[in-house]
N, C-alpha and C. Protein backbone atom coordinates (compact mmCIF):
# COMPACT_ATOMS: atom_id res chain seq x y z
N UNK A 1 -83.44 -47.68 -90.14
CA UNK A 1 -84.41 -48.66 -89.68
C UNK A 1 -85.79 -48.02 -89.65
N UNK A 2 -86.47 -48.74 -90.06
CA UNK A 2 -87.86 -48.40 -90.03
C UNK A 2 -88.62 -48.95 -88.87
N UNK A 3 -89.51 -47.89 -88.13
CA UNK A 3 -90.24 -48.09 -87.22
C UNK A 3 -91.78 -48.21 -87.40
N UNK A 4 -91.87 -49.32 -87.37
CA UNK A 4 -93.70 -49.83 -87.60
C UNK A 4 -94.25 -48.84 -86.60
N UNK A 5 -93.84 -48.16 -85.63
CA UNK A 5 -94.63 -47.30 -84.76
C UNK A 5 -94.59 -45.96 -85.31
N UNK A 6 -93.96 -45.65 -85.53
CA UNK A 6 -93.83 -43.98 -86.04
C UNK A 6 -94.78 -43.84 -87.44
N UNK A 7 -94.48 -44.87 -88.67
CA UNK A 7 -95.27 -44.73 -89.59
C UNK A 7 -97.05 -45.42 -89.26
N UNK A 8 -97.46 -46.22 -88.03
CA UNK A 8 -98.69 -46.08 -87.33
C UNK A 8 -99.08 -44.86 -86.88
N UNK A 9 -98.60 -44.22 -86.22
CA UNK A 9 -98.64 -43.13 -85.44
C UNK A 9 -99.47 -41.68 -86.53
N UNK A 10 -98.04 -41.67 -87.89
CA UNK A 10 -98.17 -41.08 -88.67
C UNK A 10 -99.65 -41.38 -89.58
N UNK A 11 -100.11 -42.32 -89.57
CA UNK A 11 -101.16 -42.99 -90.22
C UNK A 11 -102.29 -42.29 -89.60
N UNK A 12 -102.26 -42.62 -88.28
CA UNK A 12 -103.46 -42.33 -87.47
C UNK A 12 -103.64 -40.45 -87.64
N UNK A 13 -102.66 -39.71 -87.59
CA UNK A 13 -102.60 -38.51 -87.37
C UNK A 13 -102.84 -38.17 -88.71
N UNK A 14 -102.55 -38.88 -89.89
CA UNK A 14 -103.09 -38.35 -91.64
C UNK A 14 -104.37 -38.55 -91.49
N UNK A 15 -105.32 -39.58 -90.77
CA UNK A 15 -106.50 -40.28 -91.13
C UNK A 15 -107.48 -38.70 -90.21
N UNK A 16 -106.89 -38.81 -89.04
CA UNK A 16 -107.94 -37.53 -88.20
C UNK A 16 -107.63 -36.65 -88.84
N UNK A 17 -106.76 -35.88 -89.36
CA UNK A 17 -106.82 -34.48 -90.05
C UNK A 17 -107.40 -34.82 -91.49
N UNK A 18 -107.55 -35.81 -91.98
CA UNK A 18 -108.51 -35.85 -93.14
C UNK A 18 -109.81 -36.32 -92.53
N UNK A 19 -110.34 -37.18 -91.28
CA UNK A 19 -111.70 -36.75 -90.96
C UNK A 19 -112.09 -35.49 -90.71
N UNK A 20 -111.49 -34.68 -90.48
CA UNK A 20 -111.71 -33.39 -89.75
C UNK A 20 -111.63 -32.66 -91.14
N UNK A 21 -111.02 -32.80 -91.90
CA UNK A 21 -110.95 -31.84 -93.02
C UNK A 21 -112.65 -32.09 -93.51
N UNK A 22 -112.83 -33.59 -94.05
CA UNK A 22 -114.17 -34.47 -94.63
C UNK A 22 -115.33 -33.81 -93.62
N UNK A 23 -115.25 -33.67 -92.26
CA UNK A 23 -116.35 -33.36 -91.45
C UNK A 23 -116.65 -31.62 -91.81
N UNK A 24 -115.18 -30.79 -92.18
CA UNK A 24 -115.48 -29.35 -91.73
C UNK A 24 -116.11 -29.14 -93.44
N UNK A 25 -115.58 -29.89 -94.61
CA UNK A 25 -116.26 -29.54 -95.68
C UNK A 25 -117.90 -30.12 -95.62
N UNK A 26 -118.49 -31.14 -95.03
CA UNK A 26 -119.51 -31.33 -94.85
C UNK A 26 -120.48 -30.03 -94.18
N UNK A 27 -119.87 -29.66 -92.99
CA UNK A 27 -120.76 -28.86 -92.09
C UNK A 27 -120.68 -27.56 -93.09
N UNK A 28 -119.88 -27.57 -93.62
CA UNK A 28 -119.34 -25.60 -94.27
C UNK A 28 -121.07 -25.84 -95.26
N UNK A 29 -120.96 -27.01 -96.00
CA UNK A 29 -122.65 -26.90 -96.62
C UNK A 29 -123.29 -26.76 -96.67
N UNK A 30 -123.82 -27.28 -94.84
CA UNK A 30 -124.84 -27.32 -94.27
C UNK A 30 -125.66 -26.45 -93.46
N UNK A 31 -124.22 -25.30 -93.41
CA UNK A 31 -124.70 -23.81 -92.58
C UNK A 31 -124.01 -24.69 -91.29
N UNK A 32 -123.60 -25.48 -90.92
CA UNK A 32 -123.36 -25.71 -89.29
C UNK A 32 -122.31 -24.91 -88.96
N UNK A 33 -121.99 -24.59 -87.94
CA UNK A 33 -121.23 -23.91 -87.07
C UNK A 33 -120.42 -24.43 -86.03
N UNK A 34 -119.19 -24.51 -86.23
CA UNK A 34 -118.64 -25.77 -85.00
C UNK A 34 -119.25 -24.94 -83.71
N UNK A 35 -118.97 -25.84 -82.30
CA UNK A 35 -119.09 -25.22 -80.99
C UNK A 35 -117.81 -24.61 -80.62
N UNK A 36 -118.26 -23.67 -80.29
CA UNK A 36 -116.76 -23.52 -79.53
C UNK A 36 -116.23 -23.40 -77.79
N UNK A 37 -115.23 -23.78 -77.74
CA UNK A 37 -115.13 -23.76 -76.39
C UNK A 37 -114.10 -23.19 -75.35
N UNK A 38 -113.67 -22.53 -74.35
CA UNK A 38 -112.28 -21.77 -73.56
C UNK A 38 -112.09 -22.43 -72.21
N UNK A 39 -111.02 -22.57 -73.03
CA UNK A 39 -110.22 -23.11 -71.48
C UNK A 39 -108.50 -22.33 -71.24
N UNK A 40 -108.29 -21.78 -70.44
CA UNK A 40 -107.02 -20.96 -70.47
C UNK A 40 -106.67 -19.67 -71.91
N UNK A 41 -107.56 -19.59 -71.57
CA UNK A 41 -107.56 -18.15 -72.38
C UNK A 41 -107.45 -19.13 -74.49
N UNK A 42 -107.52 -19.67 -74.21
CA UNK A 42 -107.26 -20.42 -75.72
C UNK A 42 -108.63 -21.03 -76.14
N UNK A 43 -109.12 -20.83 -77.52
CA UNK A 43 -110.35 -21.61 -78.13
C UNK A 43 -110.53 -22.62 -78.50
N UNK A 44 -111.19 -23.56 -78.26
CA UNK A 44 -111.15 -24.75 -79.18
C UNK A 44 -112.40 -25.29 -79.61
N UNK A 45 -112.31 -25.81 -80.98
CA UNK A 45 -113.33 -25.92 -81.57
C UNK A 45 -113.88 -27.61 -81.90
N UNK A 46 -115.05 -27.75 -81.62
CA UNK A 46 -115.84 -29.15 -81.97
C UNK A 46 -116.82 -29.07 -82.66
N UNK A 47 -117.43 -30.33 -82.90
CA UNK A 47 -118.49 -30.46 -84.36
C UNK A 47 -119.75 -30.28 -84.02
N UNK A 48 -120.13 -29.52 -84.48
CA UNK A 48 -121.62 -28.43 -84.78
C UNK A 48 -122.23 -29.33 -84.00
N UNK A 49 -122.28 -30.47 -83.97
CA UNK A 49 -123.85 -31.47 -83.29
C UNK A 49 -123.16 -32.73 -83.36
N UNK A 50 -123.60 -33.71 -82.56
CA UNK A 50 -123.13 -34.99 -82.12
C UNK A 50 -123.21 -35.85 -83.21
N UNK A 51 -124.19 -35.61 -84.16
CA UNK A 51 -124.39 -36.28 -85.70
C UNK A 51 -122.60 -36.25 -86.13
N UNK A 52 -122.23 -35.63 -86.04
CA UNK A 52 -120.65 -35.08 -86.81
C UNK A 52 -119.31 -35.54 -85.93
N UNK A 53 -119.81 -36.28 -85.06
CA UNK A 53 -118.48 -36.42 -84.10
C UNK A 53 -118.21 -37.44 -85.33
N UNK A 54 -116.36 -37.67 -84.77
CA UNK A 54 -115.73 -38.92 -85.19
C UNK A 54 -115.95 -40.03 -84.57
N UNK A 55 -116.40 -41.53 -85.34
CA UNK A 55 -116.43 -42.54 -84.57
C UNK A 55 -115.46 -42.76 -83.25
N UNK A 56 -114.43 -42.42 -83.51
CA UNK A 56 -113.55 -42.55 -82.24
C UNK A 56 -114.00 -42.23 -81.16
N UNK A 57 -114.74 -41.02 -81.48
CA UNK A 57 -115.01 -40.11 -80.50
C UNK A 57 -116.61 -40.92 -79.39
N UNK A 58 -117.66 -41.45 -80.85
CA UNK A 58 -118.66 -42.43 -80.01
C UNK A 58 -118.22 -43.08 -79.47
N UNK A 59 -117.66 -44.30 -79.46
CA UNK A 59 -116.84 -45.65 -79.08
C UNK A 59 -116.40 -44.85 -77.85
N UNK A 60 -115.82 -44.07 -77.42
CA UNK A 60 -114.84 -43.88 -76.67
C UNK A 60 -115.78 -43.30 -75.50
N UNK A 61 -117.11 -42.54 -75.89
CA UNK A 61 -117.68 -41.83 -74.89
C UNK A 61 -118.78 -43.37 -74.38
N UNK A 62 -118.80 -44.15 -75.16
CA UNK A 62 -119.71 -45.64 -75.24
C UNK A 62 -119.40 -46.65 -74.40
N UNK A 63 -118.06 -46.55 -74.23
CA UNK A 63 -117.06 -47.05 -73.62
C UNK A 63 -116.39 -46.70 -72.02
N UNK A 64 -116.81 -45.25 -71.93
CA UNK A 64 -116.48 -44.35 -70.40
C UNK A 64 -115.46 -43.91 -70.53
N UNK A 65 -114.46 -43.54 -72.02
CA UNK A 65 -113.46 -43.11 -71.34
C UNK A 65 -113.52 -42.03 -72.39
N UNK A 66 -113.24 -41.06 -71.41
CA UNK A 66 -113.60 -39.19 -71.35
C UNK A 66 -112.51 -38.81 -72.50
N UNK A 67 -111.18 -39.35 -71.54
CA UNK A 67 -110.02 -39.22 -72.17
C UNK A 67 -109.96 -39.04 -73.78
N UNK A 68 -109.84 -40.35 -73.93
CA UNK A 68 -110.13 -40.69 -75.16
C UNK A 68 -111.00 -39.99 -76.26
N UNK A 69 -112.37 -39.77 -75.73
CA UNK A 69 -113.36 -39.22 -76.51
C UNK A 69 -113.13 -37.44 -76.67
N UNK A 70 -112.40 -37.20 -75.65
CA UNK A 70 -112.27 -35.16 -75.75
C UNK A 70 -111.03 -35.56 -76.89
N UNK A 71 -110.21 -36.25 -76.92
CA UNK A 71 -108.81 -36.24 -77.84
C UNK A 71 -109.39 -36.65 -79.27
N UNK A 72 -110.10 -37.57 -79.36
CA UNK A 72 -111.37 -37.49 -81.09
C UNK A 72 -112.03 -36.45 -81.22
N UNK A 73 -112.70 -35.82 -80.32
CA UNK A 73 -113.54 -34.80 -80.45
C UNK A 73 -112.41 -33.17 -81.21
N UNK A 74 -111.36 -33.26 -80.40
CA UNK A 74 -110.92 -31.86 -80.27
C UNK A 74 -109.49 -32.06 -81.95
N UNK A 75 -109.45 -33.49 -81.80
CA UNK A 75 -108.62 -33.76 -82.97
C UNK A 75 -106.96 -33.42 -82.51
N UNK A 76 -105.92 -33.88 -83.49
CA UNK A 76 -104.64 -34.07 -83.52
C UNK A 76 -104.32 -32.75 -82.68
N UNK A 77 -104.63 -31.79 -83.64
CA UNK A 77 -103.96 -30.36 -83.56
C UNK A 77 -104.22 -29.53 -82.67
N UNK A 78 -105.55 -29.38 -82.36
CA UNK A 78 -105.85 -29.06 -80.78
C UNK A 78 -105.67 -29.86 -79.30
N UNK A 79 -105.19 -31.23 -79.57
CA UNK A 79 -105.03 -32.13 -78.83
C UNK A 79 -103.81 -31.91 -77.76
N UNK A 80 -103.13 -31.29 -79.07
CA UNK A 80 -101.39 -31.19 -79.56
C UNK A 80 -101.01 -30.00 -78.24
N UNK A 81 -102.16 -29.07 -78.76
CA UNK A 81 -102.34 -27.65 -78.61
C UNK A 81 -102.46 -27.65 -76.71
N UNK A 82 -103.52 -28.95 -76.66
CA UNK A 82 -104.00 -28.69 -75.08
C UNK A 82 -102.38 -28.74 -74.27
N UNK A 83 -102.24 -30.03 -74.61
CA UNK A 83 -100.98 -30.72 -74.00
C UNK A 83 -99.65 -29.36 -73.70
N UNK A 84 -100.06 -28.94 -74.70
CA UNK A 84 -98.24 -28.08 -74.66
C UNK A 84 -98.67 -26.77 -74.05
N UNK A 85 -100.14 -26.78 -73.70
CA UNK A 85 -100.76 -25.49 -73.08
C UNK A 85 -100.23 -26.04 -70.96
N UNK A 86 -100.09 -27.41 -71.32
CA UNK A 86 -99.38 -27.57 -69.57
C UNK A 86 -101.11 -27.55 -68.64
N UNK A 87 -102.08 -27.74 -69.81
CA UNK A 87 -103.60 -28.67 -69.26
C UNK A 87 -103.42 -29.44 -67.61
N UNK A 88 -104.22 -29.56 -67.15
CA UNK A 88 -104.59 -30.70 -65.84
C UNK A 88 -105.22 -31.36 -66.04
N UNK A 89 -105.72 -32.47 -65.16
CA UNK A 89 -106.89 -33.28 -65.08
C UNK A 89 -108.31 -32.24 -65.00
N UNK A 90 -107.91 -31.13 -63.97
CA UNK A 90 -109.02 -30.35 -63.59
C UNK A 90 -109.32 -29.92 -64.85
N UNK A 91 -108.51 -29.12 -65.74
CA UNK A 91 -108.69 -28.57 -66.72
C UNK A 91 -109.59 -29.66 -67.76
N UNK A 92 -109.20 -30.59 -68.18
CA UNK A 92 -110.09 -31.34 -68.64
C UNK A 92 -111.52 -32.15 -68.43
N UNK A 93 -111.60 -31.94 -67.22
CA UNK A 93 -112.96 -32.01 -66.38
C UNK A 93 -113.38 -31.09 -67.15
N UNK A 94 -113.11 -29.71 -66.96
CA UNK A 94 -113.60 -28.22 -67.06
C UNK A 94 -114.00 -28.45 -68.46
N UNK A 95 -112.99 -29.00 -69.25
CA UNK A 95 -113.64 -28.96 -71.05
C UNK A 95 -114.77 -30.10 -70.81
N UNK A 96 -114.67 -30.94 -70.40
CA UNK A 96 -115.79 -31.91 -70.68
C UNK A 96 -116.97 -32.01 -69.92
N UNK A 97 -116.98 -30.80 -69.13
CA UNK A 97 -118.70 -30.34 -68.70
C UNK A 97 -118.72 -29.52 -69.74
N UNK A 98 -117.94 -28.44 -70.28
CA UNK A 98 -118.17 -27.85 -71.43
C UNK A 98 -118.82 -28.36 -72.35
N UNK A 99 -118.19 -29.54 -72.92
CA UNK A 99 -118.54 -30.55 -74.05
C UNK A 99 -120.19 -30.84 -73.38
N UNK A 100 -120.42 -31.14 -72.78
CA UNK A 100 -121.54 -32.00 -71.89
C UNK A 100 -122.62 -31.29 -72.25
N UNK A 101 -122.41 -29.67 -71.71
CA UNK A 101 -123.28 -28.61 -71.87
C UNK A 101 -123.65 -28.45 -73.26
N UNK A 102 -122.42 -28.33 -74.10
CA UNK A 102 -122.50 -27.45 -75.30
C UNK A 102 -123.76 -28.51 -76.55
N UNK A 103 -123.49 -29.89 -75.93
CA UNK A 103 -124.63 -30.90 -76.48
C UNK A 103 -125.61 -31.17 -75.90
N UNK A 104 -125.92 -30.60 -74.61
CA UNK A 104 -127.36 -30.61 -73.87
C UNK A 104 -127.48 -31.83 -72.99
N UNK A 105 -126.46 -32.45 -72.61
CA UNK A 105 -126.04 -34.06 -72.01
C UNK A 105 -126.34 -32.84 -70.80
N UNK A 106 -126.39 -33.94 -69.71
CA UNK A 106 -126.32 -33.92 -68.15
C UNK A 106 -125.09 -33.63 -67.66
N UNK A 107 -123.90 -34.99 -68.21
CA UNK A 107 -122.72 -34.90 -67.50
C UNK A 107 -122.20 -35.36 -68.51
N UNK A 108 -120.67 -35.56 -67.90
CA UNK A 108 -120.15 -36.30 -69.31
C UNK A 108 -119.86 -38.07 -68.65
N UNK A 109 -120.62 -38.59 -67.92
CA UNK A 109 -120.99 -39.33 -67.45
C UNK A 109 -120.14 -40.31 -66.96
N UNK A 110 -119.17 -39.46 -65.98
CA UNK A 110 -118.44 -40.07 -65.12
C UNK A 110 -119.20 -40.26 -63.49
């Protein structure tokens, strides 16, 4: 049996690792440099300048939800990465003053 959810799922997760592929061959051109960021001894990396986020990622910060917008920002695989790292709420606060800072924002406007 085929599950309309799993091959959605699978869709969504081909489409961000090919934005992310499309965004990192863009910046590699341009001289940009992703940001990088630590949380639990582990790195994670986002897009050189806010010009480069994924739409998901606007909409979602446009919208108020943090959630949402650090999981576009940080993509599938680091997403993947936070989760199985056993992350908190606190911990994700912690990345998203990171995020906040690393683009010169105030807060991340909660």
């Amino acid at each position: 049996m085929n599950d309309d959810r799993t091959t959605t799922t699978a869709g969504v997760l081909a489409s961000s690792e090919a934005a992310a592929a499309v965004r990192n061959e863009a910046l590699a051109g341009s001289g940009a440099v992703d940001k990088r960021l630590a949380l639990g001894g582990r790195e994670y990396r986002i897009p050189a300048t806010s010009d480069a986020w994924p739409l998901e990622a606007a909409e979602a910060f446009e919208e108020g939800k943090v959630l949402a917008a650090l999981r576009a920002l940080l993509g599938a695989e680091q997403w993947g990465a936070l989760k199985a790292s056993g992350a908190t709420l606190s911990d994700l606060n912690a990345l998203a003053e990171q995020i906040a800072e690393a683009y010169g924002f105030d807060s991340t406007g909660e």
